[in-house]
Protein backbone atom coordinates (compact mmCIF):
# COMPACT_ATOMS: atom_id res chain seq x y z
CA UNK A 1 0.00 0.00 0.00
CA UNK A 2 2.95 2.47 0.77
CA UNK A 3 4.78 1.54 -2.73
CA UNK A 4 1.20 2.28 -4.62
CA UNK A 5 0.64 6.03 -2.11
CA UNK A 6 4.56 6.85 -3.16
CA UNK A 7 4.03 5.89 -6.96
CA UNK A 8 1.04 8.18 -6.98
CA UNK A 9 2.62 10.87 -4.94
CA UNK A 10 5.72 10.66 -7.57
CA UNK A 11 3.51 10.88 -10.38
CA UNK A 12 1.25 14.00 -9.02
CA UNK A 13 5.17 15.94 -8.48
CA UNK A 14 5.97 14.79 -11.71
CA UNK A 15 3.15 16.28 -13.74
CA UNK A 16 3.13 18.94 -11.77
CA UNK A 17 6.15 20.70 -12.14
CA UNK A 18 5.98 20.97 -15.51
CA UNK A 19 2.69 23.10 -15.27
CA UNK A 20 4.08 25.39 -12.31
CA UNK A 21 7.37 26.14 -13.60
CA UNK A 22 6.35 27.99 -16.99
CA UNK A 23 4.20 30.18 -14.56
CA UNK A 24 6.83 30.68 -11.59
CA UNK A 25 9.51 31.69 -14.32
CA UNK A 26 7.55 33.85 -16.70
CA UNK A 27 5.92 36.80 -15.45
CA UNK A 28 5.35 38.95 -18.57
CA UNK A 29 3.14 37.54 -21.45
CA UNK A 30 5.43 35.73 -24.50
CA UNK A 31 4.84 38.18 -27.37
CA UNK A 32 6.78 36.20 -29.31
CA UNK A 33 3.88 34.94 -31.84
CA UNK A 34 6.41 31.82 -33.50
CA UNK A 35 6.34 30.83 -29.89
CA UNK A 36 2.80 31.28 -28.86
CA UNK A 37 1.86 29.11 -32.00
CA UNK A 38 4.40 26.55 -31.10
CA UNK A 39 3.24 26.46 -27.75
CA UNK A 40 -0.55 26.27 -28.91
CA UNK A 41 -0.09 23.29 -30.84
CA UNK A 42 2.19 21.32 -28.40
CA UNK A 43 -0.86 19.72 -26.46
CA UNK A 44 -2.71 18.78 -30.17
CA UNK A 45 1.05 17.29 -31.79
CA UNK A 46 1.28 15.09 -28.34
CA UNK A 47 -1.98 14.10 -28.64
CA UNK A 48 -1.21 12.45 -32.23
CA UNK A 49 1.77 11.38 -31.17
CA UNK A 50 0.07 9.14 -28.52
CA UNK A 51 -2.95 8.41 -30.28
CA UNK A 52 -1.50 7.28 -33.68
CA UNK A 53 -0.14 4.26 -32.74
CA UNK A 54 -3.09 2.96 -31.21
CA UNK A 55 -4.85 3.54 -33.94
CA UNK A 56 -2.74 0.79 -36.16
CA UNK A 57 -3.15 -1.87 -33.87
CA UNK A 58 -6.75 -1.52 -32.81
CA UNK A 59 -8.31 -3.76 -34.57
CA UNK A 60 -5.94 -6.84 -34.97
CA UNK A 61 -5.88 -5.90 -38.65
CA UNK A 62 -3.62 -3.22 -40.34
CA UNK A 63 -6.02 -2.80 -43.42
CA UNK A 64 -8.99 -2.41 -40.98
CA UNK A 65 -7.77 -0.32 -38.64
CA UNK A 66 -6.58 1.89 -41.70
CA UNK A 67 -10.19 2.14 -43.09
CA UNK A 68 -11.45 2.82 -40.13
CA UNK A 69 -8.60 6.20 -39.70
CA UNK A 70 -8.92 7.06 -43.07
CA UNK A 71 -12.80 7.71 -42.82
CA UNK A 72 -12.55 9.44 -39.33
CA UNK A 73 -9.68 11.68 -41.53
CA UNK A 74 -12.12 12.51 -44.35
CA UNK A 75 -15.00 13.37 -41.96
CA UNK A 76 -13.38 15.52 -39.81
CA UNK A 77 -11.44 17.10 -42.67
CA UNK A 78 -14.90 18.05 -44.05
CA UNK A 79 -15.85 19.23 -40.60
CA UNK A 80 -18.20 17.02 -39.43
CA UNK A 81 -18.94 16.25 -35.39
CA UNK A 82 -17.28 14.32 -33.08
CA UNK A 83 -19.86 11.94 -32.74
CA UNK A 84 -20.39 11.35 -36.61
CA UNK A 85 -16.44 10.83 -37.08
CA UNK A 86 -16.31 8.27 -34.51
CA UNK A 87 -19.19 6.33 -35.45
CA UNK A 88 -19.00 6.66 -39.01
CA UNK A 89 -15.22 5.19 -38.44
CA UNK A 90 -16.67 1.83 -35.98
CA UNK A 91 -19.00 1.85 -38.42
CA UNK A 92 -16.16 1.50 -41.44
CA UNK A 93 -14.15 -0.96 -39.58
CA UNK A 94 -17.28 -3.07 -38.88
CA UNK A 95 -17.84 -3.31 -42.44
CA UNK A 96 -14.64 -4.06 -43.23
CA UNK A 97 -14.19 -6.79 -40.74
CA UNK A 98 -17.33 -8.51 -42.03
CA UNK A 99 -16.68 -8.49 -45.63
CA UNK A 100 -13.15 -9.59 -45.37
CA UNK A 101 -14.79 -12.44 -43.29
């Protein structure tokens, strides 16, 4: 139980620090806009980063699992909801799955 309270306790300082230091450091606003962009899209290329290869292996199936990101791509390329991207691509890999069945 101590080893699980001290892994948690580790974790919490760990993520934390990197939120409170940017703020304990910098005082003024960044006016710099390359690095207010670059700092806008860090959370969204980290994201991706994660995500991505979970996407591949998903399924079981590399083709699948392709069909299925290449329709949630398309979708929310042309702009459409969360919830239509994500069930539209299920919906894709289902199909997929079945017919190559």
């Amino acid at each position: 139980m101590r080893r699980i309270l001290l892994a948690v306790f580790l974790m919490a300082i760990v993520t934390y620090i990197p939120r409170v230091l940017p703020m304990a450091f910098v005082k003024k606003r960044i006016k710099s806009k390359f690095l207010r962009s670059f700092l806008f899209y860090v959370p969204f290329a980290v994201l991706g980063a994660m995500t991505f290869p979970s996407i591949l292996y998903s399924t079981g199936n590399l083709y699948s699992a392709l069909t299925g990101m290449i329709v949630a791509l398309v979708l929310a390329f042309l702009g459409k909801g969360l919830l239509t991207v994500a069930i539209s691509s299920v919906l894709a890999v289902y199909l997929f799955q079945f017919l190559i069945h």
